[in-house]
PDB file of N, CA and C in Angstrom:
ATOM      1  N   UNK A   1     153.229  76.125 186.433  1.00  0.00           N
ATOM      2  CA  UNK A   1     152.500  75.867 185.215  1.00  0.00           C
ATOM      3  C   UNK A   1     153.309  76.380 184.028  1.00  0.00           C
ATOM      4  N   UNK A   2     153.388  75.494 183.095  1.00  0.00           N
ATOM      5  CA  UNK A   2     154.331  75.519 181.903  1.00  0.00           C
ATOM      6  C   UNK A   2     153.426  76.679 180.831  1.00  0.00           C
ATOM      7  N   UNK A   3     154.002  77.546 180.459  1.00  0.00           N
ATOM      8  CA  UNK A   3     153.405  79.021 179.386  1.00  0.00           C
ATOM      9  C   UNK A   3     153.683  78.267 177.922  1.00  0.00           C
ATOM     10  N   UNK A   4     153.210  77.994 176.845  1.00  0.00           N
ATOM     11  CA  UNK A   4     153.159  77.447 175.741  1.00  0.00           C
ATOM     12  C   UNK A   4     153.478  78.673 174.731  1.00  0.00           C
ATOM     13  N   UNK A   5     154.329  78.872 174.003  1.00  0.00           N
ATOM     14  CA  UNK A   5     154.480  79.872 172.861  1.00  0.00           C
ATOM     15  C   UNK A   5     155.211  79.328 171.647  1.00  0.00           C
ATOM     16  N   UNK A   6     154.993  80.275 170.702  1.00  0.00           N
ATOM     17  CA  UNK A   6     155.080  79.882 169.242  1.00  0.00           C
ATOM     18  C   UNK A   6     156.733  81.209 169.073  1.00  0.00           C
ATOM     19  N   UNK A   7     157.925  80.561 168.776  1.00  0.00           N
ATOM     20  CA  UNK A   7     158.718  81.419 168.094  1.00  0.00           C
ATOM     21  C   UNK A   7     158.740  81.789 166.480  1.00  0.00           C
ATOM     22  N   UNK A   8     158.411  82.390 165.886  1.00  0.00           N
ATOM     23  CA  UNK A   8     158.582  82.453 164.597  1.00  0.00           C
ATOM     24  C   UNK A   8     159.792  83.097 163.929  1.00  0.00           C
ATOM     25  N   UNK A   9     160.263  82.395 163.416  1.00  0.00           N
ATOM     26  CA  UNK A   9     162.014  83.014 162.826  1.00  0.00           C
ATOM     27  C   UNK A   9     161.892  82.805 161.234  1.00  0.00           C
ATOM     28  N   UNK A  10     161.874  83.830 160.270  1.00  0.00           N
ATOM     29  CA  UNK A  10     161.898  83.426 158.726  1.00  0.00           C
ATOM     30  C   UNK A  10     160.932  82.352 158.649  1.00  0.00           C
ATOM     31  N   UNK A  11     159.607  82.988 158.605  1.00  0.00           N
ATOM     32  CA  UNK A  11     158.322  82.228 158.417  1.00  0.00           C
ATOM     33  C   UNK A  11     158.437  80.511 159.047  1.00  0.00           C
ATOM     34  N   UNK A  12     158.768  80.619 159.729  1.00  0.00           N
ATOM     35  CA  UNK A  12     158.680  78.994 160.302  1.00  0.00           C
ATOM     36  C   UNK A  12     157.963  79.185 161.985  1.00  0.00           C
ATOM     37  N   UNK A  13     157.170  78.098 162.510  1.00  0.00           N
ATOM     38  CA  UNK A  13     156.962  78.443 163.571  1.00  0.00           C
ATOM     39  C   UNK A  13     158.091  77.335 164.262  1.00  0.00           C
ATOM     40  N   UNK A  14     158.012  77.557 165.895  1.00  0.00           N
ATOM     41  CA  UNK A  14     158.949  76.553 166.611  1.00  0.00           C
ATOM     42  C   UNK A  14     158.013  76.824 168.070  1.00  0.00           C
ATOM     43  N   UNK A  15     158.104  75.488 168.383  1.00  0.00           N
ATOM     44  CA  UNK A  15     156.826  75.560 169.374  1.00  0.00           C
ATOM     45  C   UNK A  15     157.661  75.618 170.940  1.00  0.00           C
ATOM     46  N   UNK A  16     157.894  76.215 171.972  1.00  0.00           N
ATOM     47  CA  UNK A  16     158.288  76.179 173.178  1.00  0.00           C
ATOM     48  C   UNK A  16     157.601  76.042 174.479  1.00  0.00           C
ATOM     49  N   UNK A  17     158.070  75.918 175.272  1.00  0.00           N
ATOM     50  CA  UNK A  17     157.646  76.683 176.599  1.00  0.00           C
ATOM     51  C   UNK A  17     158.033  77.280 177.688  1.00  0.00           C
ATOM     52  N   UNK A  18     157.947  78.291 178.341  1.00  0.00           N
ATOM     53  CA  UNK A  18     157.701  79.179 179.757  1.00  0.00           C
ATOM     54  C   UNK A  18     158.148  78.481 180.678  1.00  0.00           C
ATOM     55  N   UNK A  19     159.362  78.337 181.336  1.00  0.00           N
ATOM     56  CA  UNK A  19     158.951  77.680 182.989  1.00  0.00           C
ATOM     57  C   UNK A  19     157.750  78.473 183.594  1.00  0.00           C
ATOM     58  N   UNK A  20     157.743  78.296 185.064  1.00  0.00           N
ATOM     59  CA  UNK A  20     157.177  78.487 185.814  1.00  0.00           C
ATOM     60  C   UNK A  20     157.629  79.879 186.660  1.00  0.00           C
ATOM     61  N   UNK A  21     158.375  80.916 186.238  1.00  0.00           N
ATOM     62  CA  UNK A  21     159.414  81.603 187.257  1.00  0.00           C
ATOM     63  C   UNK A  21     158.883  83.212 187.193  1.00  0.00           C
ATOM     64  N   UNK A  22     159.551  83.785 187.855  1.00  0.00           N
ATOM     65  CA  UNK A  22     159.323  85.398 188.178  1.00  0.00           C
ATOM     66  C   UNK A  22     159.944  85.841 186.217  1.00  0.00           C
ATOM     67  N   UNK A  23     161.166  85.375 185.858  1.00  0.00           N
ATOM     68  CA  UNK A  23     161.321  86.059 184.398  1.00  0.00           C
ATOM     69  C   UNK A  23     160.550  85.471 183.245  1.00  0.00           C
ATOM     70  N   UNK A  24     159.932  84.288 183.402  1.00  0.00           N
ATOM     71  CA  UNK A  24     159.102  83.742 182.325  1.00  0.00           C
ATOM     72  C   UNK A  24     158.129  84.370 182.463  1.00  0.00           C
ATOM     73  N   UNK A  25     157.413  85.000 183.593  1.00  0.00           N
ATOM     74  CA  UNK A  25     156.066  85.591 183.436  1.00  0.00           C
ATOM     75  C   UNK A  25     156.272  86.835 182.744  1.00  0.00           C
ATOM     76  N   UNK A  26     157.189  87.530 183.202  1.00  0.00           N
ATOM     77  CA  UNK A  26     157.781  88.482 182.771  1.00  0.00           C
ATOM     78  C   UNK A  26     157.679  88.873 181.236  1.00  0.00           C
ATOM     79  N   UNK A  27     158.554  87.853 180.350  1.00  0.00           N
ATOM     80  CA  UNK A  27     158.594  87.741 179.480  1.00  0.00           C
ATOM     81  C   UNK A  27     157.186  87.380 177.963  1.00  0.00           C
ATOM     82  N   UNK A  28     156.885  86.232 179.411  1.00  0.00           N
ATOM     83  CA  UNK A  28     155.364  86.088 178.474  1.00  0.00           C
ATOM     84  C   UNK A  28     154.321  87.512 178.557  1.00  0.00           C
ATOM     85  N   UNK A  29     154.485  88.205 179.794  1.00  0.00           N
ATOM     86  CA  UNK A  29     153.485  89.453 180.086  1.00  0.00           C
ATOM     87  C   UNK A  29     153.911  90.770 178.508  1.00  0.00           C
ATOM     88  N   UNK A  30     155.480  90.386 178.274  1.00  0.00           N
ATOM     89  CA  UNK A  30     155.796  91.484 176.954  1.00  0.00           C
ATOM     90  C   UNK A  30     155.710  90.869 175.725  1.00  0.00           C
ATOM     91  N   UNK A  31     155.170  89.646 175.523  1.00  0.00           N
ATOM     92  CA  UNK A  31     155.024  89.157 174.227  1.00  0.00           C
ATOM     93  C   UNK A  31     153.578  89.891 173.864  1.00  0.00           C
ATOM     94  N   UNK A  32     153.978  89.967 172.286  1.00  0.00           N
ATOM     95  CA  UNK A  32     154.574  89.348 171.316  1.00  0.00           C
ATOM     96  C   UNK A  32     155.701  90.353 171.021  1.00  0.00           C
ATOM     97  N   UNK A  33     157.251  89.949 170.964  1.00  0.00           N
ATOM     98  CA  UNK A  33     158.685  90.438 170.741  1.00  0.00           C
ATOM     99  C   UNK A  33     159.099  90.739 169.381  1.00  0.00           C
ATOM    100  N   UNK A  34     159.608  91.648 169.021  1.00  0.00           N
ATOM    101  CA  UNK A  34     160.224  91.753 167.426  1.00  0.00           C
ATOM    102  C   UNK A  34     161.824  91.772 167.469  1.00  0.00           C
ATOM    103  N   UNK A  35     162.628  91.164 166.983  1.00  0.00           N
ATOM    104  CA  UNK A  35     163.488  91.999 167.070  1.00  0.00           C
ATOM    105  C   UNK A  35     164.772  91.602 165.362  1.00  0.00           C
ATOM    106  N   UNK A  36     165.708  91.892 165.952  1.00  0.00           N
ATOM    107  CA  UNK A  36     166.617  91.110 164.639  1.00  0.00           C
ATOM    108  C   UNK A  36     167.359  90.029 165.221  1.00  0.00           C
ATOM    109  N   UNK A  37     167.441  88.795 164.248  1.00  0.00           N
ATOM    110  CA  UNK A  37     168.189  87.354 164.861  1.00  0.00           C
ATOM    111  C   UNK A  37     169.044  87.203 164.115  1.00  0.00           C
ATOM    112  N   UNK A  38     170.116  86.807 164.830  1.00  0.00           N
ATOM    113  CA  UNK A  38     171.346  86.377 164.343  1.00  0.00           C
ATOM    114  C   UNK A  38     171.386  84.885 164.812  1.00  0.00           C
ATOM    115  N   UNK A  39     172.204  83.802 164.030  1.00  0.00           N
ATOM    116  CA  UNK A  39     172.203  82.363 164.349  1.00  0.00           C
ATOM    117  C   UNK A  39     173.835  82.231 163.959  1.00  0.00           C
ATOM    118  N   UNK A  40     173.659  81.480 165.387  1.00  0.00           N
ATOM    119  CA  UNK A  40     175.422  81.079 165.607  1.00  0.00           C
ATOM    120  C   UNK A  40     174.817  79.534 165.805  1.00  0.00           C
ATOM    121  N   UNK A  41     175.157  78.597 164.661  1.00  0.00           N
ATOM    122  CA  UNK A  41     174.731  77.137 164.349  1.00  0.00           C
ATOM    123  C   UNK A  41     173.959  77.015 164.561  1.00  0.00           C
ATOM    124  N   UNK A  42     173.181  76.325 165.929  1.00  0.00           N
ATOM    125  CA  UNK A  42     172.285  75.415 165.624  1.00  0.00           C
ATOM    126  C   UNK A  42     171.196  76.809 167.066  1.00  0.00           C
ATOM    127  N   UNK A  43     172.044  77.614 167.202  1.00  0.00           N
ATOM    128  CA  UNK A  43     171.246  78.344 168.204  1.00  0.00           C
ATOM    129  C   UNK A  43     170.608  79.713 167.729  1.00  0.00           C
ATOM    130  N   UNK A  44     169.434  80.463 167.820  1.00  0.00           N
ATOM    131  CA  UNK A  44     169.372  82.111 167.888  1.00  0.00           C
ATOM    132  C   UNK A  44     169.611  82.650 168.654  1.00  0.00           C
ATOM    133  N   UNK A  45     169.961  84.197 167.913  1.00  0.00           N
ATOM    134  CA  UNK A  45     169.956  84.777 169.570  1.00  0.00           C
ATOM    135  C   UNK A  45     169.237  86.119 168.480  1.00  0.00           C
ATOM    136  N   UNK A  46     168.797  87.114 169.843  1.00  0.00           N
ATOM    137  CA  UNK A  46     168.061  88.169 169.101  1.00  0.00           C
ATOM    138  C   UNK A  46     167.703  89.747 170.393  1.00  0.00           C
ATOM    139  N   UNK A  47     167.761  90.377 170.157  1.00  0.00           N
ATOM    140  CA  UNK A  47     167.955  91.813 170.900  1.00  0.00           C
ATOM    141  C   UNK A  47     166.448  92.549 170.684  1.00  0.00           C
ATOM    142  N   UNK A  48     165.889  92.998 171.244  1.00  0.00           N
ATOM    143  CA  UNK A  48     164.607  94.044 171.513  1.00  0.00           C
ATOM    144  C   UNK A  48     164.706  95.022 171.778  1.00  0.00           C
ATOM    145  N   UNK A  49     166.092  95.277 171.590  1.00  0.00           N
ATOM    146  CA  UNK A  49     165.952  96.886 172.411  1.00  0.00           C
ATOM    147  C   UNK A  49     166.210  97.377 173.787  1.00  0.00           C
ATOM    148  N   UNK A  50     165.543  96.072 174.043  1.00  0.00           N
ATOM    149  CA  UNK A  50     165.052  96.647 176.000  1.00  0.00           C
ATOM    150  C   UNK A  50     166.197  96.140 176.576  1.00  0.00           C
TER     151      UNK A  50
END
């Protein structure tokens, strides 16, 4: 079952989704994430800490 989430980067939303897997649950179980984003073209990337 596909997990539905909202990324928000500089007030914009971007709509995604979750596979089905042991790290998507994972991930959805620690949302909601803060962190700082950096953009290399057309991609983000972004660090939490953890």
């Amino acid at each position: 079952m596909l997990i539905p989430i909202i990324v928000r980067i500089d007030g914009t939303d971007y709509r995604g989704e979750l596979n089905d897997s042991e790290t998507a649950a994972a991930v959805a179980a620690a949302l909601p994430l803060q962190g700082a984003t950096s953009r290399w073209g057309d991609e983000y990337y972004w660090s939490t800490g953890d």
